[in-house]
N, C-alpha and C. Protein backbone atom coordinates (compact mmCIF):
# COMPACT_ATOMS: atom_id res chain seq x y z
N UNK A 1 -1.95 8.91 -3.09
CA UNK A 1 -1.59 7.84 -4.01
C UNK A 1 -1.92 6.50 -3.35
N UNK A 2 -2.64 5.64 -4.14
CA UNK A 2 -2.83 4.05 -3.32
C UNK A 2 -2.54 3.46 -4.59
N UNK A 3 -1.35 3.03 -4.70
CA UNK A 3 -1.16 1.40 -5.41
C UNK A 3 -1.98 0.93 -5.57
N UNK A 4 -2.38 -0.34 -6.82
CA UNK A 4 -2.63 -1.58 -6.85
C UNK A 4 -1.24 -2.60 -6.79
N UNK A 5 -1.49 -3.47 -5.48
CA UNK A 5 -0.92 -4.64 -4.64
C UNK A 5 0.27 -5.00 -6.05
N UNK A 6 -0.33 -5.31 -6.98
CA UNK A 6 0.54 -5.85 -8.43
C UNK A 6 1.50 -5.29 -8.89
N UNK A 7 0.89 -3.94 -9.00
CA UNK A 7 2.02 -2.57 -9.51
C UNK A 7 2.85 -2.38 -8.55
N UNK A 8 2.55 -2.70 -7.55
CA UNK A 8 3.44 -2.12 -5.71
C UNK A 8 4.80 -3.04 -6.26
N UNK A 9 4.48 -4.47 -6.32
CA UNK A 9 5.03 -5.84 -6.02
C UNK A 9 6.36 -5.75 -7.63
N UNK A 10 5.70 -5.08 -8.73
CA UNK A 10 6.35 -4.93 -10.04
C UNK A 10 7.27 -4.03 -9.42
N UNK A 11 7.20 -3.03 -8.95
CA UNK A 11 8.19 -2.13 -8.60
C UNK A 11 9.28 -2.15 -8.23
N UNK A 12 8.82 -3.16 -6.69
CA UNK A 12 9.94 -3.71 -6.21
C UNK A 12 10.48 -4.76 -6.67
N UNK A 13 9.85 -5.68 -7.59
CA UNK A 13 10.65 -6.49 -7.86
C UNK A 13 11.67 -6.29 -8.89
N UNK A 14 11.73 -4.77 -9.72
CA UNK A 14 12.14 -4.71 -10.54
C UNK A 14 13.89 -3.31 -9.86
N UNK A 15 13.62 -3.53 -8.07
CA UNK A 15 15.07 -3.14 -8.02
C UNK A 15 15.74 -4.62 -7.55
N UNK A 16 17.20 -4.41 -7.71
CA UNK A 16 18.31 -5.26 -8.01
C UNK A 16 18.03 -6.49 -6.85
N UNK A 17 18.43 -5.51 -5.69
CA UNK A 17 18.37 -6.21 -4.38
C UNK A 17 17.07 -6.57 -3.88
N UNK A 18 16.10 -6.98 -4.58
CA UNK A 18 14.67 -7.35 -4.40
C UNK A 18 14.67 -8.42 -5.44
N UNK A 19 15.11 -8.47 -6.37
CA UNK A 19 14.86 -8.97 -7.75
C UNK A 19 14.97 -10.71 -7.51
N UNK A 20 15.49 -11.06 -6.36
CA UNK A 20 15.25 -12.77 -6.48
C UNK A 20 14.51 -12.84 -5.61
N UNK A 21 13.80 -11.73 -4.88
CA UNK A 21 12.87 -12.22 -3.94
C UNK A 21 11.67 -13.10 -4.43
N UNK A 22 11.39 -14.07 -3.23
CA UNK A 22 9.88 -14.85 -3.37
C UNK A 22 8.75 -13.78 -3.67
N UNK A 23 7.79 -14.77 -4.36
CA UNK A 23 6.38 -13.42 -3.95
C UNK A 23 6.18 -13.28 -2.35
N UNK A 24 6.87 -13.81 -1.76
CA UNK A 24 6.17 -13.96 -0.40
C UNK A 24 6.75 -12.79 0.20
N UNK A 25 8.06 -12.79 0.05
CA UNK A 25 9.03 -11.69 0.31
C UNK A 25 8.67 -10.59 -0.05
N UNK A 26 8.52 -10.18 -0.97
CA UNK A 26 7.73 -9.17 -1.98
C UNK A 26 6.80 -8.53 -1.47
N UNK A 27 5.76 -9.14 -1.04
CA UNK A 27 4.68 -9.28 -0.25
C UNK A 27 4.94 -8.61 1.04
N UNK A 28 5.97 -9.17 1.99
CA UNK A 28 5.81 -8.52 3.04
C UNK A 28 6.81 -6.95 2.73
N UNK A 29 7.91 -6.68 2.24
CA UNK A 29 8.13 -5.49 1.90
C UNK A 29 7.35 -4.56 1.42
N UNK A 30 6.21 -4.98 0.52
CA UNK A 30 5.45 -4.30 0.26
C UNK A 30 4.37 -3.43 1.17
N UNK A 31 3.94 -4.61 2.18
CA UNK A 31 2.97 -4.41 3.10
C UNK A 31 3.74 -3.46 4.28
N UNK A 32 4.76 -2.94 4.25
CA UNK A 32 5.89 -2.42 4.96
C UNK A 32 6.35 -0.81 4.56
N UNK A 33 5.78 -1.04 2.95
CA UNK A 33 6.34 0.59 2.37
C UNK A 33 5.63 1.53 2.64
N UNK A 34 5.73 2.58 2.86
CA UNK A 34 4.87 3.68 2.83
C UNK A 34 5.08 4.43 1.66
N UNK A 35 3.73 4.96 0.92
CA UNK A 35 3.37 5.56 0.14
C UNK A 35 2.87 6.59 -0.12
N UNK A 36 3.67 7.92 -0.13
CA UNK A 36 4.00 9.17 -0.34
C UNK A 36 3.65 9.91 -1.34
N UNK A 37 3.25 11.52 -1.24
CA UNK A 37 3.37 12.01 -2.75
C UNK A 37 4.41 13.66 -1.95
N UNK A 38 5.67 13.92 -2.77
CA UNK A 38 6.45 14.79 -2.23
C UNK A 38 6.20 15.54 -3.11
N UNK A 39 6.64 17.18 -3.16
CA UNK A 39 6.75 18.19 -3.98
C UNK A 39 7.63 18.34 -4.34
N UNK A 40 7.76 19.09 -5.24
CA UNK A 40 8.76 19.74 -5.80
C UNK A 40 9.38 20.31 -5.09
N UNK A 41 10.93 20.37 -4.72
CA UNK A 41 11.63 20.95 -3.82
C UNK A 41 12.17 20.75 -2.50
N UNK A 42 11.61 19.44 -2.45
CA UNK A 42 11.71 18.60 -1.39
C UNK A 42 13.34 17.68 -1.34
N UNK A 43 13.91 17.78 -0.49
CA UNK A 43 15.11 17.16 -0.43
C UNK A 43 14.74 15.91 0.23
N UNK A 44 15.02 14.51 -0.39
CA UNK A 44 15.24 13.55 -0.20
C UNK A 44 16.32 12.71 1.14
N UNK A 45 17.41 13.23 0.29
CA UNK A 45 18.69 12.61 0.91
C UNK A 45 19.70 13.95 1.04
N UNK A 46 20.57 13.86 1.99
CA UNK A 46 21.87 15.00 1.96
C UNK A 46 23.12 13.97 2.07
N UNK A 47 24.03 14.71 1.19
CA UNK A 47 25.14 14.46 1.01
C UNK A 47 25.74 14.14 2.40
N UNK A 48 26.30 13.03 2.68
CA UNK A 48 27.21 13.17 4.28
C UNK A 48 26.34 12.95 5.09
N UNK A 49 24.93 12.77 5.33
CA UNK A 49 24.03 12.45 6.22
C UNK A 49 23.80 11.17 5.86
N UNK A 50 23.98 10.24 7.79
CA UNK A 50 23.56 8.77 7.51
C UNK A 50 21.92 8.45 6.97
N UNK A 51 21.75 7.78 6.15
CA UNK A 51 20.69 6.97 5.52
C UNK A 51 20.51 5.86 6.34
N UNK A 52 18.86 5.84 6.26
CA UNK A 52 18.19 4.90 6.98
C UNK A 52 16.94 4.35 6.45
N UNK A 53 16.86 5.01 4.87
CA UNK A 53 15.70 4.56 4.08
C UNK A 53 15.81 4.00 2.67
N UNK A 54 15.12 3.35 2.01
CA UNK A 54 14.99 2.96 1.01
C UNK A 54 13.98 3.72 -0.06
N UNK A 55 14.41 4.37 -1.42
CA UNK A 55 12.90 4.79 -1.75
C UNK A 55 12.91 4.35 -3.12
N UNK A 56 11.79 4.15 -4.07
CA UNK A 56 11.51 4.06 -5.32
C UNK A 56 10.83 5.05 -5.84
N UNK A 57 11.21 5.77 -6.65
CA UNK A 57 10.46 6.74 -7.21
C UNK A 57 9.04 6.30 -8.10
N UNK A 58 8.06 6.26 -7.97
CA UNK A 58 6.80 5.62 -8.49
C UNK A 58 6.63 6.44 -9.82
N UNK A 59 6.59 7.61 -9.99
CA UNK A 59 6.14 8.51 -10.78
C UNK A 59 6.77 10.71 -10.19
N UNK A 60 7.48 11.13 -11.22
CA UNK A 60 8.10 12.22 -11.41
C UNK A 60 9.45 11.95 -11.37
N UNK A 61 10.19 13.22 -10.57
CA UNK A 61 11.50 13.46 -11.58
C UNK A 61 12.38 14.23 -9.86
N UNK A 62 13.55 13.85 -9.56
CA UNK A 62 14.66 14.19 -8.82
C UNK A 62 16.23 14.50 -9.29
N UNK A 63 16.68 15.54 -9.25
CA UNK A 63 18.08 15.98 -9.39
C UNK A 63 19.05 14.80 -8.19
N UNK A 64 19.92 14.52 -8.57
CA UNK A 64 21.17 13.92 -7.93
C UNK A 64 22.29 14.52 -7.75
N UNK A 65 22.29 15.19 -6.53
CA UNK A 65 23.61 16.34 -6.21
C UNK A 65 24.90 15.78 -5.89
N UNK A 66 26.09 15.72 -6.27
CA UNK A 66 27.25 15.96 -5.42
C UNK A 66 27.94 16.83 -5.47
N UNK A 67 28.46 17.20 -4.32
CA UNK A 67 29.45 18.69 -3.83
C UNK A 67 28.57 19.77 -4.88
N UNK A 68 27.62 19.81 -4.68
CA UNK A 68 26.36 21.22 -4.95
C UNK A 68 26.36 20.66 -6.85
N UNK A 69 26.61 19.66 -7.40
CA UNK A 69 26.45 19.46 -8.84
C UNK A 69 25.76 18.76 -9.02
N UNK A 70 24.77 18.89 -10.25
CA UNK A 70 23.99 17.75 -10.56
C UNK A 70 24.90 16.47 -11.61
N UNK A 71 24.92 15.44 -10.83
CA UNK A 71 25.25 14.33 -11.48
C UNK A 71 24.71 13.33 -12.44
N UNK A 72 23.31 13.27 -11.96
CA UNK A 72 22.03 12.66 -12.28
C UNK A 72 20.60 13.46 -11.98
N UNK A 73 19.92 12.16 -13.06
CA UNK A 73 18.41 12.70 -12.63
C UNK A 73 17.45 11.31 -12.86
N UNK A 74 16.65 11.37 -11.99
CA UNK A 74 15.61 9.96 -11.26
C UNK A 74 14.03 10.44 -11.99
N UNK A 75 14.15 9.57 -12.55
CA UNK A 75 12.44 9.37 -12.70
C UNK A 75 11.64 8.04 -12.79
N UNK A 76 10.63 8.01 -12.70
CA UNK A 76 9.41 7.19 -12.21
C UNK A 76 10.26 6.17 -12.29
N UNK A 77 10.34 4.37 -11.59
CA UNK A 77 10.97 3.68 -11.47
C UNK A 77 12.53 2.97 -10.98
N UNK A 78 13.05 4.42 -11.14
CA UNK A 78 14.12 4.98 -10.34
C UNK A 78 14.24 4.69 -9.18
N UNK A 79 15.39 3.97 -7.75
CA UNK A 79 15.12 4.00 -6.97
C UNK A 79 16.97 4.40 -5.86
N UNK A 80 16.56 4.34 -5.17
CA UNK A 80 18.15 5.36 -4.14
C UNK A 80 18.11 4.66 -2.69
N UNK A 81 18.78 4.73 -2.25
CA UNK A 81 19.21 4.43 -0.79
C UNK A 81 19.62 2.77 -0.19
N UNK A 82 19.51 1.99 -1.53
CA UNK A 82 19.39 0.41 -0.89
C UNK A 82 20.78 0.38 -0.18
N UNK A 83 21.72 0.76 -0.46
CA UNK A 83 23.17 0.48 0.62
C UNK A 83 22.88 0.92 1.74
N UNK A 84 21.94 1.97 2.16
CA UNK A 84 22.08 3.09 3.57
C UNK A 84 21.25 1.66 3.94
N UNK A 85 19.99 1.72 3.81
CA UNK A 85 19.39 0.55 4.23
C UNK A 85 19.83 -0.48 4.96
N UNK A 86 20.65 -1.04 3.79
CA UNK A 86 21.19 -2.35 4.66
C UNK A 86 22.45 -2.13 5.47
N UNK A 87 23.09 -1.40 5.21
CA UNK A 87 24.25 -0.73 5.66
C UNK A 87 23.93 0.21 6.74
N UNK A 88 23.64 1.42 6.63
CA UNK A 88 23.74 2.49 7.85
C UNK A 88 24.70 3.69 6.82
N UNK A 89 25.09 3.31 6.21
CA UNK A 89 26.12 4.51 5.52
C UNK A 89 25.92 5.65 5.15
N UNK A 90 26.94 6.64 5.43
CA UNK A 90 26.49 7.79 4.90
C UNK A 90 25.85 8.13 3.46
N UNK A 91 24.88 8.98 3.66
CA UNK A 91 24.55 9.47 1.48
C UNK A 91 25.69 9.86 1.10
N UNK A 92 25.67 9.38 -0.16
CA UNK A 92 26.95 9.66 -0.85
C UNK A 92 26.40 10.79 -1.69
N UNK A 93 25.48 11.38 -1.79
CA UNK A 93 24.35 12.37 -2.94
C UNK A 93 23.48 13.10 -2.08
N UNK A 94 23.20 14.15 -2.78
CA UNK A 94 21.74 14.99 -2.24
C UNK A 94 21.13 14.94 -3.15
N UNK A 95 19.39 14.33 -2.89
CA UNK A 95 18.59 14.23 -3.81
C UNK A 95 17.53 14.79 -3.48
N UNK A 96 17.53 15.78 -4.54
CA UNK A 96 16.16 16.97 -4.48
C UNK A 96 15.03 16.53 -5.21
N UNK A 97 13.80 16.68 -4.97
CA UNK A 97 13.00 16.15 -6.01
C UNK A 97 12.58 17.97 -6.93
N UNK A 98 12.47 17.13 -8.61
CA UNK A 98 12.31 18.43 -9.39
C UNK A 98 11.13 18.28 -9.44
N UNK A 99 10.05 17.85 -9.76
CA UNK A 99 8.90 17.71 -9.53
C UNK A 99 7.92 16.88 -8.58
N UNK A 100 6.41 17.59 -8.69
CA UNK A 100 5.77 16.50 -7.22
C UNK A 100 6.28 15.36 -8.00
N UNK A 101 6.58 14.41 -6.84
CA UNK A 101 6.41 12.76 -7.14
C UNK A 101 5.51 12.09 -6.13
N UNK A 102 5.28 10.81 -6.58
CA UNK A 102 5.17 9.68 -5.55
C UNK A 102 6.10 8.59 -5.51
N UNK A 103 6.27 8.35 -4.07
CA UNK A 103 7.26 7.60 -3.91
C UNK A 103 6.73 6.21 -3.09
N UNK A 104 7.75 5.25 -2.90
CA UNK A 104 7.54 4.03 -1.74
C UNK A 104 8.80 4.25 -1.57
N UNK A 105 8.10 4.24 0.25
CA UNK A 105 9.64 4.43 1.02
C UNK A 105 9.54 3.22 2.29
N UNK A 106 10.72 2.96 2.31
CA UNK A 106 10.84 1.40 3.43
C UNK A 106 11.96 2.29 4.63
N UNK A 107 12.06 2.37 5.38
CA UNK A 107 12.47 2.33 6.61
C UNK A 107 13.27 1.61 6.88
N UNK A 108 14.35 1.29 7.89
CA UNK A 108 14.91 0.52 8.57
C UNK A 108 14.33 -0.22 9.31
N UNK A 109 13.70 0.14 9.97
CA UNK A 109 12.44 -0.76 11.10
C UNK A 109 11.44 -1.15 10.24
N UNK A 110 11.20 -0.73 9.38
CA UNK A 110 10.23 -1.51 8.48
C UNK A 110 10.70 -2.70 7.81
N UNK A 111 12.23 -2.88 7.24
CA UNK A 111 12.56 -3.66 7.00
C UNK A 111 12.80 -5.03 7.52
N UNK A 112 13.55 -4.33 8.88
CA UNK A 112 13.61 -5.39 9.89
C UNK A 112 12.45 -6.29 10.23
N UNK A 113 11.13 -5.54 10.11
CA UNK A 113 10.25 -5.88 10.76
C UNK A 113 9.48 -7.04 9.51
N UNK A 114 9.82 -6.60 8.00
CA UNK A 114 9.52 -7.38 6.91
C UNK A 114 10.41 -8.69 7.08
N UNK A 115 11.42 -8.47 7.68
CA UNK A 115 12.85 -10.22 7.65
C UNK A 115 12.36 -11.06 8.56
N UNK A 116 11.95 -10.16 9.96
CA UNK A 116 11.29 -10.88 11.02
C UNK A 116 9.88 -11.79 10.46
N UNK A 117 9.14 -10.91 9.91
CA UNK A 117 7.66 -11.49 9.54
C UNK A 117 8.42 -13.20 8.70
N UNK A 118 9.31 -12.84 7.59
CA UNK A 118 9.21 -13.56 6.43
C UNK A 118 11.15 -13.95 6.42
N UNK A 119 11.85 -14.47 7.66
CA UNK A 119 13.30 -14.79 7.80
C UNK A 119 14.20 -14.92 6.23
N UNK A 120 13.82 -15.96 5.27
CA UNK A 120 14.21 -15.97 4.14
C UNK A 120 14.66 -14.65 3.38
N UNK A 121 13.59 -13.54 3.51
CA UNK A 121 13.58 -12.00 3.10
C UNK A 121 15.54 -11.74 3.34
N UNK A 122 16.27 -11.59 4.28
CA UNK A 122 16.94 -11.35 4.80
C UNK A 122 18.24 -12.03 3.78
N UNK A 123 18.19 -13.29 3.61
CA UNK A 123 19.20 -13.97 2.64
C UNK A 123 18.76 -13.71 1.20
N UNK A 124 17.71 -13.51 0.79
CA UNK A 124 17.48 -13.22 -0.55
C UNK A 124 17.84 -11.75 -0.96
N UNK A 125 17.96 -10.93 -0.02
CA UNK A 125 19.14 -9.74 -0.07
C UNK A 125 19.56 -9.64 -0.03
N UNK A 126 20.29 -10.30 0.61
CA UNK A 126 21.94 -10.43 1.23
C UNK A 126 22.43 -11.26 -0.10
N UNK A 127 22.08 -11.94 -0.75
CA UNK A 127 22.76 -12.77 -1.86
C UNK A 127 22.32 -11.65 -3.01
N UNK A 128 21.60 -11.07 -3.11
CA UNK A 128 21.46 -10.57 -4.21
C UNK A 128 22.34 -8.99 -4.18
N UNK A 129 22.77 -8.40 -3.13
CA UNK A 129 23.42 -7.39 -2.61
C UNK A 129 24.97 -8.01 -2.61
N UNK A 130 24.98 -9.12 -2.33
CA UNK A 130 26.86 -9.92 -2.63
C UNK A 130 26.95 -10.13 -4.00
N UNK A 131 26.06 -10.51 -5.15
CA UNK A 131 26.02 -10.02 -6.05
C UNK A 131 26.42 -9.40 -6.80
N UNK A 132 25.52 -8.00 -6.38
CA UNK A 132 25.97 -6.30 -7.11
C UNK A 132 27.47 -6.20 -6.92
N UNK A 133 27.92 -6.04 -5.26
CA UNK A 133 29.79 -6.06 -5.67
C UNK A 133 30.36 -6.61 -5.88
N UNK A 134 29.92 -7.97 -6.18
CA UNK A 134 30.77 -9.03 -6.81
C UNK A 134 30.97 -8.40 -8.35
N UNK A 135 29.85 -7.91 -9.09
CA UNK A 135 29.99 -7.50 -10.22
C UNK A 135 30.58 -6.33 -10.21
N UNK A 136 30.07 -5.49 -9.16
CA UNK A 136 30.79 -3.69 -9.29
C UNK A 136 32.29 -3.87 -9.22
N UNK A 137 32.96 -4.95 -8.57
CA UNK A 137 34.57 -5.35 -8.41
C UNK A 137 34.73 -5.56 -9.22
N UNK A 138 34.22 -6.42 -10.34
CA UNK A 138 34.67 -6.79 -11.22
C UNK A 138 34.71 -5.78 -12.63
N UNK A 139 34.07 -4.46 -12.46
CA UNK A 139 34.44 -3.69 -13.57
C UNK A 139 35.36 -2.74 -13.63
């Protein structure tokens, strides 16, 4: 799978904690993701295991497990892990993929290494991540 730069940049800009980023920001996360195609059957994330990645589902379809149940299901645009990311926290889900997909996946060190390139990156998440629980408290 190779992106076009535009479609990469739409992707991400269209999760939460990306969503006030600069193009510039954008830009360097992008230049940071790696771009994957997984199979079917492939486990993502485990329940109770610390997270250290970020992914967007580009195209196909993933089950969302807790305590062995499906809760949810992810397809193309779909994306999982932004708390482990910035956080370190355990998965709260096991996510299997049901069909091949392609994905963009960011790293921890990739991230870091996107805040370093582009410092701003770092507060335009952080405000947009104070945000989300400002609102999730509030429901």
């Amino acid at each position: 799978m190779k992106l076009r730069r535009e479609t990469k940049l739409d992707l991400l800009r269209s999760v939460p904690i990306f969503s006030a980023c600069t193009k510039q920001e954008l830009e360097a996360i992008a230049s940071e993701a790696d771009e994957l195609t997984v199979p079917a059957g492939r486990e993502l994330t485990e329940e109770g295991k610390t997270g250290r990645e970020f992914v967007v589902l580009v195209s196909g379809a993933a089950d969302v497990r807790q305590g062995g149940e499906t809760v949810n299901q992810l397809a193309g645009g779909d994306f999982l892990g932004e708390i482990a990311l910035l956080t370190g926290r355990k998965r709260t889900a096991t996510v299997v993929m049901t069909a091949q997909s392609d994905i963009l996946v960011l790293t921890e060190r990739a991230f870091r290494r996107a805040t370093d390139a582009v410092p701003s990156l770092a507060a335009s998440v952080n405000d947009a991540l104070a945000g989300r629980l400002r609102d999730d408290a509030t429901v």
